[in-house]
C-alpha atoms as a PDB file:
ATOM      1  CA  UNK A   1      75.527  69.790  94.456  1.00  0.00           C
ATOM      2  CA  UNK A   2      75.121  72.599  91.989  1.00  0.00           C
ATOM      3  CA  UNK A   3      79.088  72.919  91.758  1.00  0.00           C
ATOM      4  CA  UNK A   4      78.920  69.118  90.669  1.00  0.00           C
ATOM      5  CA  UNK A   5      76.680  69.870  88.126  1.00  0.00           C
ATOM      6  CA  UNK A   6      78.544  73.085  86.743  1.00  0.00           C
ATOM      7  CA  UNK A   7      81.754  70.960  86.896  1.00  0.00           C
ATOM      8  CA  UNK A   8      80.492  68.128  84.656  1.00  0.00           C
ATOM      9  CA  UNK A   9      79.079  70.621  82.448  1.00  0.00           C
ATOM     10  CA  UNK A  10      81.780  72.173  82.035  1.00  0.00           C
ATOM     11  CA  UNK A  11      84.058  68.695  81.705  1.00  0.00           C
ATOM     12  CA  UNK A  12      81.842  67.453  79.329  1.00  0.00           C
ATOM     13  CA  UNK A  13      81.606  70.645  77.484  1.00  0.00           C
ATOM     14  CA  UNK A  14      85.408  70.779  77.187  1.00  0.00           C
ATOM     15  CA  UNK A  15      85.450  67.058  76.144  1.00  0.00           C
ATOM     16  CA  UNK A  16      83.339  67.645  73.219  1.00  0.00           C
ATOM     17  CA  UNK A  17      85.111  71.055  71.772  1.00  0.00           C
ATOM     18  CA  UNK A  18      88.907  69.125  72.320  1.00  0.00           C
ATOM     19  CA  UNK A  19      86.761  65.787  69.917  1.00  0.00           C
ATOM     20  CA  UNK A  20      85.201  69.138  67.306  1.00  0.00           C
ATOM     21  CA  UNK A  21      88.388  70.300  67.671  1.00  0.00           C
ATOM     22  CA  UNK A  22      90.337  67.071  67.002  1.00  0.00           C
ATOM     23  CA  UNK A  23      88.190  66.443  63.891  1.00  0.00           C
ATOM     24  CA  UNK A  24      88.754  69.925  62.216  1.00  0.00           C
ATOM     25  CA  UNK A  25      92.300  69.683  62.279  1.00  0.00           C
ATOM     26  CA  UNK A  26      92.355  66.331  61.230  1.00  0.00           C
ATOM     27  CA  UNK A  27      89.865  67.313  58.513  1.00  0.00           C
ATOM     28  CA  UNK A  28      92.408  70.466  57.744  1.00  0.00           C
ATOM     29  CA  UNK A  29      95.508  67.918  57.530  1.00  0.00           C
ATOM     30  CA  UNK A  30      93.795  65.987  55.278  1.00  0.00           C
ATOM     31  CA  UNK A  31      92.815  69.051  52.674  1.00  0.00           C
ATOM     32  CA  UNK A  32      96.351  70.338  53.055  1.00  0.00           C
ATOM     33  CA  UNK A  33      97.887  67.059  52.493  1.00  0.00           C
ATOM     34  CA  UNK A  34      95.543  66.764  49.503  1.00  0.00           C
ATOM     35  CA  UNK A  35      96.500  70.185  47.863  1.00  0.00           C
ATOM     36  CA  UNK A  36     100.415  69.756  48.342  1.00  0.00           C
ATOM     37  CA  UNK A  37     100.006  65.904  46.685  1.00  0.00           C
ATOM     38  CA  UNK A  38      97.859  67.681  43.835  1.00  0.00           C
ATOM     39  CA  UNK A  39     100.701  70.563  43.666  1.00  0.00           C
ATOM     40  CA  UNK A  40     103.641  68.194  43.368  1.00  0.00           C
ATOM     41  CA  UNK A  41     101.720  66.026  40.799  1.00  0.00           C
ATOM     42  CA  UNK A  42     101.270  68.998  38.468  1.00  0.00           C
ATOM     43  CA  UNK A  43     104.838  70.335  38.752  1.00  0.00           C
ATOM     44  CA  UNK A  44     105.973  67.012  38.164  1.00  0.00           C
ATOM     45  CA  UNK A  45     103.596  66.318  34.958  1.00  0.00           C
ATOM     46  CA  UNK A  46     104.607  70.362  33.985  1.00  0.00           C
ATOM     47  CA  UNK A  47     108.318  68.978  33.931  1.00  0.00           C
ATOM     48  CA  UNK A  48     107.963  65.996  32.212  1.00  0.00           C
ATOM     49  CA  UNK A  49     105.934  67.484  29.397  1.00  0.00           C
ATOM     50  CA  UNK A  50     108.498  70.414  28.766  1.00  0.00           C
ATOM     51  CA  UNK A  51     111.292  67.934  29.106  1.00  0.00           C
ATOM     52  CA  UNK A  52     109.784  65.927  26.530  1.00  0.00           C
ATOM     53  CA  UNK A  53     108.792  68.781  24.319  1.00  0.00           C
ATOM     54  CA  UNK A  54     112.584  69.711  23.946  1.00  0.00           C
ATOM     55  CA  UNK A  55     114.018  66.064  23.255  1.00  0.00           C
ATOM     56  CA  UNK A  56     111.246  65.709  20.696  1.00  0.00           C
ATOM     57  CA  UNK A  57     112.197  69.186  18.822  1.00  0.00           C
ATOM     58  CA  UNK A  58     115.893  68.001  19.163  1.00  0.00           C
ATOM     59  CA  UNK A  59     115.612  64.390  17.454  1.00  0.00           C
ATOM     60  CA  UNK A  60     113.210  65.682  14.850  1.00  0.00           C
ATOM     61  CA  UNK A  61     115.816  69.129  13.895  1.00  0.00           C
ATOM     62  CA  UNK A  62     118.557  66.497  14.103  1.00  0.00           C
ATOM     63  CA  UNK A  63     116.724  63.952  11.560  1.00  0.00           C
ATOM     64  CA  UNK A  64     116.039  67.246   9.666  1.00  0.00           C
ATOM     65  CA  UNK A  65     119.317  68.694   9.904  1.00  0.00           C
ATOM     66  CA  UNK A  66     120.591  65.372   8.285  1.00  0.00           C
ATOM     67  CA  UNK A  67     117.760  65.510   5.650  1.00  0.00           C
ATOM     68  CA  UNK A  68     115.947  62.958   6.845  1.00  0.00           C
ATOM     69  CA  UNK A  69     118.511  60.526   8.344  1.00  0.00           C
ATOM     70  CA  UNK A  70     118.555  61.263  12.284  1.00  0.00           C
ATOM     71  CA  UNK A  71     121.112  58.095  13.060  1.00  0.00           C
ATOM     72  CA  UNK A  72     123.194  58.170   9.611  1.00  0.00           C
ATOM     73  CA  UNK A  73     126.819  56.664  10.002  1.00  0.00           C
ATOM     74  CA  UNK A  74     128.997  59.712  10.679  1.00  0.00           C
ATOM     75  CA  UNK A  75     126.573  61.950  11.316  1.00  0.00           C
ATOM     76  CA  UNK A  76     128.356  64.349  13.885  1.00  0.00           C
ATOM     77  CA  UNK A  77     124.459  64.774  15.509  1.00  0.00           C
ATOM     78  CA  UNK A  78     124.100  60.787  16.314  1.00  0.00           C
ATOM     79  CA  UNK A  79     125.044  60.690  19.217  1.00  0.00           C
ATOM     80  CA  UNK A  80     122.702  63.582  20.558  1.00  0.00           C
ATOM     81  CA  UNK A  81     119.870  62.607  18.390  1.00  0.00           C
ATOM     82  CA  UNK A  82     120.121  59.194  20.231  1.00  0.00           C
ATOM     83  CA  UNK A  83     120.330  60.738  23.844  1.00  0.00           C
ATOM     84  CA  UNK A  84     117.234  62.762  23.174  1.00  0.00           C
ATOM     85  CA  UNK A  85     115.529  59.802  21.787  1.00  0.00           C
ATOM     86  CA  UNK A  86     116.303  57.602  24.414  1.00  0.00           C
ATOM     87  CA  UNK A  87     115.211  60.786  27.232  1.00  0.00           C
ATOM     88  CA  UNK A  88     112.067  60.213  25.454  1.00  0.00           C
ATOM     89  CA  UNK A  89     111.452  56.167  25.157  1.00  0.00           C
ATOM     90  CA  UNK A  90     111.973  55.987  28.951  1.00  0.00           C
ATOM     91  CA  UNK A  91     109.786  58.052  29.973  1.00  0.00           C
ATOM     92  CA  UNK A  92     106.915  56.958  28.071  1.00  0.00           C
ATOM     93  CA  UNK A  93     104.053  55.291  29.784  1.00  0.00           C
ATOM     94  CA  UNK A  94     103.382  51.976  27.545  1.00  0.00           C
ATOM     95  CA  UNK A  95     100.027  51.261  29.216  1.00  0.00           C
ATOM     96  CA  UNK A  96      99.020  54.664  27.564  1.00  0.00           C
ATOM     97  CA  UNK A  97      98.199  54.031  23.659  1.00  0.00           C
ATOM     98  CA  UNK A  98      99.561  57.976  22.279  1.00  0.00           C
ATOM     99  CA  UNK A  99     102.800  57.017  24.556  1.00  0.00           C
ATOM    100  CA  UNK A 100     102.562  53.591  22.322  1.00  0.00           C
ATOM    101  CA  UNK A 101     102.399  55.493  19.129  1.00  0.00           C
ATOM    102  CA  UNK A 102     104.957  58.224  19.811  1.00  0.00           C
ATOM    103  CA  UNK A 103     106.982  55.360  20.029  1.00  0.00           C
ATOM    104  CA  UNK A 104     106.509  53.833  16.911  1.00  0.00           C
ATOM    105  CA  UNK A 105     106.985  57.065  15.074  1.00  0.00           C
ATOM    106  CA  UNK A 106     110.323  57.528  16.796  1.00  0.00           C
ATOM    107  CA  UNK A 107     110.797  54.268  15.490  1.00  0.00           C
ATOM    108  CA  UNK A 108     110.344  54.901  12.268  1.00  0.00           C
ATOM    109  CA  UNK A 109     112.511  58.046  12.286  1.00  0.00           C
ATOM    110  CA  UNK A 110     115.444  56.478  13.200  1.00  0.00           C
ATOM    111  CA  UNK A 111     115.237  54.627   9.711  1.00  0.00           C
ATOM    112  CA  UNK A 112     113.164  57.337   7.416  1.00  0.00           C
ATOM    113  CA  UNK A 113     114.263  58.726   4.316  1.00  0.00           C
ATOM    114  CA  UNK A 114     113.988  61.701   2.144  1.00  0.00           C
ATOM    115  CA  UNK A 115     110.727  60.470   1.447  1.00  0.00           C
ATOM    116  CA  UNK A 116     109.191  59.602   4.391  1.00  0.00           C
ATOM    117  CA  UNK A 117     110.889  62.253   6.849  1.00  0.00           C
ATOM    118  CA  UNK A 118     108.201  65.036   6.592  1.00  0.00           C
ATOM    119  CA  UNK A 119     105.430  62.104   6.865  1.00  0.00           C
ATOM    120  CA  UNK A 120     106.632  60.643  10.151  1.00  0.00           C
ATOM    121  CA  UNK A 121     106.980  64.057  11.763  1.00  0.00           C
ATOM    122  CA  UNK A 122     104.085  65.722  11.460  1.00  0.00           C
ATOM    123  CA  UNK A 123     102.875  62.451  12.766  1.00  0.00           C
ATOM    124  CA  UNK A 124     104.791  62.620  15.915  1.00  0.00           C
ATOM    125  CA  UNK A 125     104.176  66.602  16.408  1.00  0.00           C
ATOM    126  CA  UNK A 126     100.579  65.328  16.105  1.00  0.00           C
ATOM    127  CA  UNK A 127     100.614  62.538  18.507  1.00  0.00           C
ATOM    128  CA  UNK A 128     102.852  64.963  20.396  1.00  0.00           C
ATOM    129  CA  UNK A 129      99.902  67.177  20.564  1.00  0.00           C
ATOM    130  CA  UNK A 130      97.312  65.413  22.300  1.00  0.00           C
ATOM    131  CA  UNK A 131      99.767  63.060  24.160  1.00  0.00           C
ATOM    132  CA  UNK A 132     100.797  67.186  25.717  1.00  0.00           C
ATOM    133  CA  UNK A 133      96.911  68.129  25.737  1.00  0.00           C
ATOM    134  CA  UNK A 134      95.623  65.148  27.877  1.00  0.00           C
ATOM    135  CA  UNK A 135      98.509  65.867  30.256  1.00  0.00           C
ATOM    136  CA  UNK A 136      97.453  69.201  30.300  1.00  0.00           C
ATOM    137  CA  UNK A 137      94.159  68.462  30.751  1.00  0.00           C
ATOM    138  CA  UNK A 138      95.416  66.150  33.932  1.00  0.00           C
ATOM    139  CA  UNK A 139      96.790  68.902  35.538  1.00  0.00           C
ATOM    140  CA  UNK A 140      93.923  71.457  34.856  1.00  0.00           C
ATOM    141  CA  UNK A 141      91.943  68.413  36.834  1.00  0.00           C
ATOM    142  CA  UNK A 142      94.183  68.381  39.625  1.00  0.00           C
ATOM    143  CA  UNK A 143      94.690  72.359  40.451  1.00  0.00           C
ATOM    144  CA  UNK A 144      90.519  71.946  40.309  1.00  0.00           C
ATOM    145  CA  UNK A 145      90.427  69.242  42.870  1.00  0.00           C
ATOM    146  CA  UNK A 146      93.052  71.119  45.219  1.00  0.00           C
ATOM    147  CA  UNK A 147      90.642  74.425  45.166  1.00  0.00           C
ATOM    148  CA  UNK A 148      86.941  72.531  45.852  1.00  0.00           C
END
């Protein structure tokens, strides 16, 4: 009878480490599928924000380059200034209001002037700014979460 008991012992012993066991990986799957969703995230926001950083220097040296007029008729530059510009306005997030007002800058530098030019883009390097900060500030939040 002893035997009987060893072997249930035993049986239940090695029923409970294969559940413990079960549970940790599980629990390890989880974490690693968490980190490598958090690691993708950031690479992709890293991309998009140095992506965007270029086709915003581009249209703004274009409109510069053309003293002010980034889309003037025969302006050799009008059809890259509008490539960049449009590389921007579709990736813009409309729900977000600095995404909203990049916009409307970029709006009003496809029509500026002399005048207006240096007006309209320190306003979009500003709006640039903290529209590239709070991303950065995502990402800083995400490489936190993966490492806790």
């Amino acid at each position: 009878m002893e035997w009987l008991y060893a072997f249930l012992g035993a049986l239940v012993g090695a029923v409970f480490g294969g559940v413990i066991m079960l549970i940790t990986q599980k629990s390890n799957l989880k974490k690693e599928y968490k980190k490598l969703y958090a690691e993708t995230v950031s690479k992709s926001r890293n991309e998009w924000a140095t992506a965007m950083k270029n086709w915003i220097s581009k249209i703004l040296a274009i409109a510069k380059m053309s003293q002010g007029f980034g889309t003037q008729q025969g302006n050799t530059n009008t059809e890259e200034y509008y490539k960049s510009r449009n590389q921007i306005l579709i990736r813009l997030n409309l729900k977000e209001p600095l995404h909203v007002a990049l916009k409307e800058e970029i709006k009003k530098l496809d029509d500026c002037t002399v005048n207006n030019y240096q007006q309209i883009e320190d306003e979009i390097i500003s709006i640039s700014q903290k529209m590239f900060k709070k991303e950065w500030e995502r990402v800083k939040a995400e490489a936190g979460e993966q490492q806790s």
